[in-house]
Protein backbone atom coordinates (compact mmCIF):
# COMPACT_ATOMS: atom_id res chain seq x y z
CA UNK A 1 53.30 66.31 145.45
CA UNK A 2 56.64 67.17 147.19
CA UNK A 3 56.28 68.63 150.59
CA UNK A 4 58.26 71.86 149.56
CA UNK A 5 56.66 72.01 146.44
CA UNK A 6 53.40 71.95 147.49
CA UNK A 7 54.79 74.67 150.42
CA UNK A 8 55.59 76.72 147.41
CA UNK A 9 52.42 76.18 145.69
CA UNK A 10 50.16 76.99 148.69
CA UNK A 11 52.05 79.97 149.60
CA UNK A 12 51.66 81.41 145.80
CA UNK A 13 48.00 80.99 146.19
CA UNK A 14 47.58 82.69 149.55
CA UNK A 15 49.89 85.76 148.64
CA UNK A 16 48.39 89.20 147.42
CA UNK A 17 50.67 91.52 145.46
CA UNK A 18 49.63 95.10 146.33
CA UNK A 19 53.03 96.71 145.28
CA UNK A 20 52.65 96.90 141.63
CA UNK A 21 53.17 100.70 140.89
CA UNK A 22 56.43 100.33 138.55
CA UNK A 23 56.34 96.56 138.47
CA UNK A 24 52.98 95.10 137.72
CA UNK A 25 52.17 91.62 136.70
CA UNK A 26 52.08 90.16 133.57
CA UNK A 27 48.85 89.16 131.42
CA UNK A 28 48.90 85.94 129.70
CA UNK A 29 48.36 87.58 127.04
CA UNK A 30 51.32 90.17 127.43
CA UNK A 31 53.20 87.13 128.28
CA UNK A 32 52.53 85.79 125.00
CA UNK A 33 53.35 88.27 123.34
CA UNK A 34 56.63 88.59 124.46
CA UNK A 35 57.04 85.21 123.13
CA UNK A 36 56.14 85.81 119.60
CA UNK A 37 58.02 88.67 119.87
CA UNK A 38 61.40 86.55 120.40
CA UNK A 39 60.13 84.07 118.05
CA UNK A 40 59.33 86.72 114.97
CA UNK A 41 61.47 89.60 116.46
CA UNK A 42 65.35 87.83 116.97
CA UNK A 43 66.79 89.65 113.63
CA UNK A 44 68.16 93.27 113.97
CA UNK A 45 65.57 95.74 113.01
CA UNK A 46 68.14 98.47 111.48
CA UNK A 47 69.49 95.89 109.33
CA UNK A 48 68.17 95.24 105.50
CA UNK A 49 67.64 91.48 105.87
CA UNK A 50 63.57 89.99 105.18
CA UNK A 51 64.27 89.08 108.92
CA UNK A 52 65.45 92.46 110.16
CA UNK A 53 62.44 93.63 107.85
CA UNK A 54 59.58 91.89 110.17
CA UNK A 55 61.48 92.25 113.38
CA UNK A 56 61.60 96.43 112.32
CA UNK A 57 57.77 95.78 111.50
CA UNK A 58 57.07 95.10 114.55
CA UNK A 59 59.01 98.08 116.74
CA UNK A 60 56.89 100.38 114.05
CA UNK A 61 53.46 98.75 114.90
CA UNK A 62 54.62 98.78 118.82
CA UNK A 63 55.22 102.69 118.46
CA UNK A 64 52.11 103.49 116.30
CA UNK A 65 50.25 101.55 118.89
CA UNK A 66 51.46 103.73 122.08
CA UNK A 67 51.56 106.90 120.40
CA UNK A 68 47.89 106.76 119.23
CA UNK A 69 47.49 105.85 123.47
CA UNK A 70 49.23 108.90 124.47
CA UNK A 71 48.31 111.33 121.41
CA UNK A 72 51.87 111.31 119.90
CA UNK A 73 53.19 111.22 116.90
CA UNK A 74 54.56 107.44 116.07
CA UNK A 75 57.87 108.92 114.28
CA UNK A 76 58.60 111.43 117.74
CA UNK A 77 57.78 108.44 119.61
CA UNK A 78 61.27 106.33 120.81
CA UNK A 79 61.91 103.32 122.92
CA UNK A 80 64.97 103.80 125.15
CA UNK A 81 66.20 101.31 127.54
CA UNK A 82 64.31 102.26 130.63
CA UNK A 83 62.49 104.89 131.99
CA UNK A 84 65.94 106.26 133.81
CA UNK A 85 67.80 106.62 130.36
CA UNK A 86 64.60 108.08 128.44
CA UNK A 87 65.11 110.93 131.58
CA UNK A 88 69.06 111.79 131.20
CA UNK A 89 68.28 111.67 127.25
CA UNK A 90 66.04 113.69 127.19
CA UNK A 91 66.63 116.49 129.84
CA UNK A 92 70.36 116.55 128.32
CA UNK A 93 69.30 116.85 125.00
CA UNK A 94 66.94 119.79 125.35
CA UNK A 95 69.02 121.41 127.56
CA UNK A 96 71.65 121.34 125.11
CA UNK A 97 69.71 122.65 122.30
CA UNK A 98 68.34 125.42 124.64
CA UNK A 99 72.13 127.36 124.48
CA UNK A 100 72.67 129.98 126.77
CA UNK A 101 69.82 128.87 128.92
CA UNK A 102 71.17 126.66 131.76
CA UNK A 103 68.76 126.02 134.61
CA UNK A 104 66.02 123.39 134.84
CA UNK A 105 63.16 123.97 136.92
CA UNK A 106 61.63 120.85 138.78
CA UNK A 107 58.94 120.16 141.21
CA UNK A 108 59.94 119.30 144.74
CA UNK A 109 58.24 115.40 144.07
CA UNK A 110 59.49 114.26 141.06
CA UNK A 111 61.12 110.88 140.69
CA UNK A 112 64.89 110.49 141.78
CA UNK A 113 65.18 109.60 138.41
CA UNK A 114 64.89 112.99 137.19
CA UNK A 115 65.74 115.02 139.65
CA UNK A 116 69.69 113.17 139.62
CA UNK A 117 69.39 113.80 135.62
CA UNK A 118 68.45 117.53 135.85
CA UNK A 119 71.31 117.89 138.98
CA UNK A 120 74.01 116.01 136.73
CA UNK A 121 73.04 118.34 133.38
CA UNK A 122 72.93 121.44 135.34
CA UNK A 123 74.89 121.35 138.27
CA UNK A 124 74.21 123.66 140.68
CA UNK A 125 71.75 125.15 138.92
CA UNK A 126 68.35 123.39 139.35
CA UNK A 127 65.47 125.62 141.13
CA UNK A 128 63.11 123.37 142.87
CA UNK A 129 59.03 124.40 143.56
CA UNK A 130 57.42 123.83 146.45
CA UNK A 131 54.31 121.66 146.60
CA UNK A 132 51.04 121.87 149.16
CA UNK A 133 50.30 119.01 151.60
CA UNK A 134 48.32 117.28 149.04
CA UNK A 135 51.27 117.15 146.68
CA UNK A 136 49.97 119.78 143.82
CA UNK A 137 52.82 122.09 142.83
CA UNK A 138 52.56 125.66 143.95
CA UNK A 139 51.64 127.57 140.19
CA UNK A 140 52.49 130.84 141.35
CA UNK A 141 56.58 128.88 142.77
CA UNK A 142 56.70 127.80 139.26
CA UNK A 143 55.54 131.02 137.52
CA UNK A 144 58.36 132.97 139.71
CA UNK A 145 60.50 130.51 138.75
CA UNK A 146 60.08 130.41 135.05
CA UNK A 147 60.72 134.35 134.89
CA UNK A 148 64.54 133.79 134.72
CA UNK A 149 65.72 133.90 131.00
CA UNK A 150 68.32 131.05 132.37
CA UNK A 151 65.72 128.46 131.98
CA UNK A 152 66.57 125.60 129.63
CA UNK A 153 63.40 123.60 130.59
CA UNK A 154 61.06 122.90 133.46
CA UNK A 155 60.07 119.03 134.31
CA UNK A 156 56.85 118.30 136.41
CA UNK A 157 54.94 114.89 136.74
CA UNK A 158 51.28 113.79 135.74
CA UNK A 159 51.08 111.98 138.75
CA UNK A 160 53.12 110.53 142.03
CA UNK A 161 53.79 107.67 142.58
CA UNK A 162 53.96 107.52 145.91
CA UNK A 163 50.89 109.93 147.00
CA UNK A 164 48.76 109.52 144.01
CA UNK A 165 48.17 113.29 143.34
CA UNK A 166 47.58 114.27 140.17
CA UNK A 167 48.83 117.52 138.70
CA UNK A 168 46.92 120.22 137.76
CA UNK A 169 49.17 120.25 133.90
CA UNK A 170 46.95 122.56 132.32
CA UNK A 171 47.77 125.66 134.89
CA UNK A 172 51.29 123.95 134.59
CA UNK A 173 51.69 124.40 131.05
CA UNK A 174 50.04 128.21 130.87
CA UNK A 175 52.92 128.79 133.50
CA UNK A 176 55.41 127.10 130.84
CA UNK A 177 53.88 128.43 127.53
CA UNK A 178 53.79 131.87 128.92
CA UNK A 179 57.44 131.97 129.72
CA UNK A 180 58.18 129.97 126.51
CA UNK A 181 60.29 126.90 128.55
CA UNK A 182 59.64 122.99 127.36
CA UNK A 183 57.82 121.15 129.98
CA UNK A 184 58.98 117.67 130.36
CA UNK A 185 56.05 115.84 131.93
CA UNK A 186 56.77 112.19 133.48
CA UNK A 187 54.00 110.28 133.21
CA UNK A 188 55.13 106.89 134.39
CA UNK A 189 53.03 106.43 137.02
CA UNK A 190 50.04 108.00 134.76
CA UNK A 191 49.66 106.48 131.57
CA UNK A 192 47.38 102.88 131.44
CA UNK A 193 45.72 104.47 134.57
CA UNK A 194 44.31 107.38 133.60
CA UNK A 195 43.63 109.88 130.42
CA UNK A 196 47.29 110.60 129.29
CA UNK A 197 47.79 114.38 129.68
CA UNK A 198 47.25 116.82 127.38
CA UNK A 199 50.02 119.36 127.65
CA UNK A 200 53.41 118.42 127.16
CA UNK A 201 56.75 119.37 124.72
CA UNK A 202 58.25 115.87 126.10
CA UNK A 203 56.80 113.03 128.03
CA UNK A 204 58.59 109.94 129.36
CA UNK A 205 56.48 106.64 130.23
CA UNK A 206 57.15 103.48 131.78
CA UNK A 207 55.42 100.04 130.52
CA UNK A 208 56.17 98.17 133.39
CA UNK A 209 53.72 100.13 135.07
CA UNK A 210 51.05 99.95 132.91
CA UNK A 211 51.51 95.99 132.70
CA UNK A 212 54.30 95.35 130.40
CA UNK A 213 57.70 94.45 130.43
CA UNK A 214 60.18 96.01 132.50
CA UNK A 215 63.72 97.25 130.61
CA UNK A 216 61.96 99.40 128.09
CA UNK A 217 61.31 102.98 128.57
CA UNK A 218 59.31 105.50 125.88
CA UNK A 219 60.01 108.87 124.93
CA UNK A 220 57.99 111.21 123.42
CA UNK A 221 58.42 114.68 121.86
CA UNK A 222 56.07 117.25 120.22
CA UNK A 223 57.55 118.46 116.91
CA UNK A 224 58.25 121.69 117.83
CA UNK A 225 60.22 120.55 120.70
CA UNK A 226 63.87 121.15 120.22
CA UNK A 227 66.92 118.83 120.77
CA UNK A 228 70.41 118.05 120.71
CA UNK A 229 72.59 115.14 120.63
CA UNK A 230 74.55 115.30 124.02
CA UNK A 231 75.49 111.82 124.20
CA UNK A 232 78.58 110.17 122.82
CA UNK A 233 76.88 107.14 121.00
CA UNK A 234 75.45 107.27 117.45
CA UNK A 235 71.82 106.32 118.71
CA UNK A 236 69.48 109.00 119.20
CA UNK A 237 67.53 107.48 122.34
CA UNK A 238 68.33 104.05 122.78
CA UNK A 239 71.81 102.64 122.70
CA UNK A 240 72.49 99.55 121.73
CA UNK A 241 69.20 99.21 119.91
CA UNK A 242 65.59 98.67 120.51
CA UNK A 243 64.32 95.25 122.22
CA UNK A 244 61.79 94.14 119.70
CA UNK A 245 60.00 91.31 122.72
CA UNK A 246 60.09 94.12 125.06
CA UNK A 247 58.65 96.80 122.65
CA UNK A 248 56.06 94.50 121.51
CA UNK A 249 54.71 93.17 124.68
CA UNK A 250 55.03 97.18 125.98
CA UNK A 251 52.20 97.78 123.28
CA UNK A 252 49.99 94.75 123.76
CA UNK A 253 50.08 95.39 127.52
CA UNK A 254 48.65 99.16 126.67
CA UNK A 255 46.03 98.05 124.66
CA UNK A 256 44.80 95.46 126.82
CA UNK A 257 45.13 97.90 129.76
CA UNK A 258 42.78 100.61 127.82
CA UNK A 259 40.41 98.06 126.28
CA UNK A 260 39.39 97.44 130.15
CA UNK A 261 40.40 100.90 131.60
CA UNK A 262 37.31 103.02 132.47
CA UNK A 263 35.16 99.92 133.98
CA UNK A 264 38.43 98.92 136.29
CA UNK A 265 39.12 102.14 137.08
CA UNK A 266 35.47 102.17 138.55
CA UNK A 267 36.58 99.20 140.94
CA UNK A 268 40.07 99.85 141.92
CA UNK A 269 39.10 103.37 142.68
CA UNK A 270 36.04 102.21 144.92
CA UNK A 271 38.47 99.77 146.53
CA UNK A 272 41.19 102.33 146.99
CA UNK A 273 38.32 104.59 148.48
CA UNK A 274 37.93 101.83 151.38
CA UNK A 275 41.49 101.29 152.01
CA UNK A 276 41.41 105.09 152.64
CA UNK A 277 38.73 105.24 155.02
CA UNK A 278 39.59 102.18 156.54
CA UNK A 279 43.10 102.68 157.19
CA UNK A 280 42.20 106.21 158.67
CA UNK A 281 40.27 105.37 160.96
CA UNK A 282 43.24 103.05 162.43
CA UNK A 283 45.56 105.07 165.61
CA UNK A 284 47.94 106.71 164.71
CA UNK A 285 47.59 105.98 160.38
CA UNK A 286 47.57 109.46 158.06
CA UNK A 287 46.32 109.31 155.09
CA UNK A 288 48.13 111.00 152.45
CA UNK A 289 47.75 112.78 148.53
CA UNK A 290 44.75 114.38 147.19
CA UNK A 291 41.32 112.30 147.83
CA UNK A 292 39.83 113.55 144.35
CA UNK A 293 42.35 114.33 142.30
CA UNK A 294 44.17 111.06 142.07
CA UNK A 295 45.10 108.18 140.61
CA UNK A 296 42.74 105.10 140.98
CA UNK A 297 44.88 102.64 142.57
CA UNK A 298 47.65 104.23 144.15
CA UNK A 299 47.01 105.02 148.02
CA UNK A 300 49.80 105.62 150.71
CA UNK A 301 49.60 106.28 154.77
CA UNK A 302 51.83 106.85 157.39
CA UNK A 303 51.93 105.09 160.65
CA UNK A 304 53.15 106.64 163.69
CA UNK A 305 55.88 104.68 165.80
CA UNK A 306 56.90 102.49 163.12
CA UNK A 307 59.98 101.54 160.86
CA UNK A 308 58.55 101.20 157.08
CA UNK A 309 60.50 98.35 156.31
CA UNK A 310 59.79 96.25 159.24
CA UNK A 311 55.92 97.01 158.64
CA UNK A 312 56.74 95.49 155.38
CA UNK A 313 58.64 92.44 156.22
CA UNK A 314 55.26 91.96 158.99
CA UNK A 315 53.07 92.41 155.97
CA UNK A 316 54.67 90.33 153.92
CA UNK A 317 55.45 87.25 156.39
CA UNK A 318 51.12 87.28 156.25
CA UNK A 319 50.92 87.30 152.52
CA UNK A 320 50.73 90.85 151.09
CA UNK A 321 53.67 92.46 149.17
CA UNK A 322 53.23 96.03 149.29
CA UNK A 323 55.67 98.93 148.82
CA UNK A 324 57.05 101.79 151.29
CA UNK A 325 57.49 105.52 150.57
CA UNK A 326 60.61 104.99 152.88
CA UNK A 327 62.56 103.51 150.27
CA UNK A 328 63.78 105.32 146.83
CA UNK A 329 62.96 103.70 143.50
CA UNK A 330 66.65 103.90 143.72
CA UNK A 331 66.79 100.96 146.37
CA UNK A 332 68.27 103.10 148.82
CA UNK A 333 66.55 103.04 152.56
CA UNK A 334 66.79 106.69 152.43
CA UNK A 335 63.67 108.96 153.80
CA UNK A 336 61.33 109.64 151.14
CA UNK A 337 61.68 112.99 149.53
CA UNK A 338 58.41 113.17 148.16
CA UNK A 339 57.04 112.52 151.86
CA UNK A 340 58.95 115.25 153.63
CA UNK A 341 58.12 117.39 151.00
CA UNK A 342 54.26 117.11 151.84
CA UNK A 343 55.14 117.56 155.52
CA UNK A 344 54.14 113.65 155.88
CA UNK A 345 56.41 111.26 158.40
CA UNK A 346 59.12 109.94 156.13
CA UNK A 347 59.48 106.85 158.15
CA UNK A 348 56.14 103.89 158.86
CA UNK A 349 54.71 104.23 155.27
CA UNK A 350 52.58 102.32 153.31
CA UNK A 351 52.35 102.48 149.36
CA UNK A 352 49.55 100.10 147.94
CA UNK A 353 49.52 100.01 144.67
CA UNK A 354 46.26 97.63 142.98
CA UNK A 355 46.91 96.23 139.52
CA UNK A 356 43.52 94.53 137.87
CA UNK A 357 44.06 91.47 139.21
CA UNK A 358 43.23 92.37 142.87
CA UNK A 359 39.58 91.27 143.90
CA UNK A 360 37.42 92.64 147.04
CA UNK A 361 38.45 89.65 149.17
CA UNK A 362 42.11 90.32 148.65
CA UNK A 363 41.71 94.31 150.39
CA UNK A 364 39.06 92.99 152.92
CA UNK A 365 41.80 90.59 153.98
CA UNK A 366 44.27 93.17 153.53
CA UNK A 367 42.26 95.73 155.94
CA UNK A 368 41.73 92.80 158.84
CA UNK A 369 45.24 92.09 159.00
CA UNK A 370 46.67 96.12 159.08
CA UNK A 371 45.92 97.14 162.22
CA UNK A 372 47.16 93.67 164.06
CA UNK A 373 50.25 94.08 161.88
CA UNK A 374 50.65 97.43 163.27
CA UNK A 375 50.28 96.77 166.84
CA UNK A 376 52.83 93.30 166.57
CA UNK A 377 55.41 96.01 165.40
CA UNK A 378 54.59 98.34 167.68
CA UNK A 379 54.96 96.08 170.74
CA UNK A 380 58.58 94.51 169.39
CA UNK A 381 59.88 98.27 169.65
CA UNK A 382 58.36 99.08 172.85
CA UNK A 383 56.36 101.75 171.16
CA UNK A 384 53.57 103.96 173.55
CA UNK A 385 50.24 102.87 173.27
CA UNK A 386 48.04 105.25 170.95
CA UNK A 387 44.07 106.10 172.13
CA UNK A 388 41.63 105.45 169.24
């Protein structure tokens, strides 16, 4: 074997990917699907052809699939082009329909993604509610802010993605119901993790986290949720048309990632629980989000005296790809939002995300090389010395 090749080849084998939360790996049997999906999906599904026929077959199956996953109805279900789009859709059509209401009420840790589509719909006029240090949403913020009659819609998330916290939706949606305002609930860091939540008017999902393909988002709307066309394209969600590969894969990847759910939950949870209790007892590492109510393999911590990125690059020359709550999905090296908003250092942070995949060995590995990462970073900025 070539001496660079076999570089390559012994490098692939040594690295762990612990940065999958929006981008997780592919199965082979997502990947295969994907193929039969260009092979019997090519032909355009709106078109009248035996061709377009199958290929439209197979978006239909795809969306029955995920809706039965998240409790849906398959004809209110839609495949837009990503998560982002599925967001601006969705938040400017209800607001639209919602006419002489004009504010949108978010949570002070939802994605970028949302929060720049509720501040472009409704400039100027997008309340935001506080959250605790755990990252739950203050009810009674959200109750005071759902008594103006100005509210077009309030949007608050399953789960985050960058502390793991998940959302107490049912006190969320008496808040909503009570003041009679949609709730638009992203669950992109939720679904194919945990039970998909119960109370919703819209929801917005993401199959590249669950496993699937990225460039696919999915809508979803309860019938009774209202909506208006505020886009100048004749396509209701996705323009340009559905990707029948992506759509088909999307569903496959569900399937096999609820098949297996409950008894890898059981592990990446229990693995998640060390890295918690490991990396606390580190100098100078917090531990952030809720330690119950969680997801199962999402787990972030801060690290005092120490540029995120450059604890990533350290991280990464030994093997492990992981992500940073320093950086914005939006690939800016901006402070983290989400962190500042829990009162947590918005600089030094750690995002692991575990896709099924990861074994014990890879996080034992992981934990004996943190803290010697941390102090190599720590001595190339001159950083003080902290007591254990």
């Amino acid at each position: 074997m070539h001496t660079i090749a076999r570089y390559r080849y012994d490098m692939q084998r040594s690295r762990v990917y612990l940065d999958s939360g929006g981008s997780a790996p592919l199965s082979g049997r997502v990947a295969d699907a994907l193929r039969a999906g260009f092979a019997e999906g090519w032909a355009d599904p709106a078109r009248l052809s035996a061709e377009s026929r199958r290929a439209r077959a197979l978006v239909d199956g795809s969306r029955e699939a995920i809706a039965d996953v998240l409790g849906a109805r398959p004809e209110l279900l839609h495949f837009t082009t990503s998560p982002h789009d599925a967001f601006a859709r969705c938040i400017a059509g209800i607001h639209a329909a919602r006419r002489g209401r004009h504010r949108i009420v978010v949570s002070a840790i939802e994605r970028d993604a949302l929060a720049n589509a509720a501040a472009f719909t409704a400039p100027h006029s997008v309340d935001t509610v506080a959250v605790d240090t755990a990252g739950h949403v203050s009810i009674e913020g959200l109750a005071a802010a759902l008594q103006s009659d100005e509210v077009a819609l309030a949007a608050v998330q399953h789960a985050n993605q960058e502390l793991g916290t998940v959302q107490r939706l049912e006190d969320v949606a008496r808040a909503t119901q009570a003041a009679d305002v949609p709730l638009l609930v992203d669950a992109t860091s939720s679904i194919g993790h945990i039970d998909p939540p119960a109370y919703w008017d819209a929801l917005v999902a993401h199959p590249a986290d669950w496993g699937g393909p990225a460039g696919i988002g999915v809508l979803a709307l309860e019938p009774h949720t209202r909506w208006l066309q505020a886009w100048p394209d004749g396509d209701d969600w996705a323009p340009g048309g559905i990707s029948v590969p992506l759509a088909l894969a999307s569903a496959v990847a569900l399937q096999e990632r609820e098949e297996a759910r409950r008894e890898q939950n059981d592990r990446l949870a229990a693995l998640v629980y060390r890295i918690r209790a490991t990396a606390a007892q580190v100098p100078g590492v917090d531990v952030l989000g809720d330690p119950h109510e969680r997801l199962p393999h999402v787990v972030t911590f801060s690290c005092l005296y120490v540029d995120g990125e450059v604890l990533l690059g350290e991280l990464d020359r030994r093997g492990f790809a992981v992500g940073s709550g320093s950086a914005c999905v939006s690939g800016t090296l901006e402070p983290s939002r989400v962190l500042a908003a829990v009162g947590a250092l918005t600089h030094g942070n750690v995002r692991v995300a575990l896709h099924p995949g990861v074994s014990e060995d890879d996080i034992e590995r992981f934990l004996t090389e943190l803290p010697d990462a941390l102090d190599v970073v720590r001595k190339r900025i001159g950083a003080p010395h902290i007591a254990s």
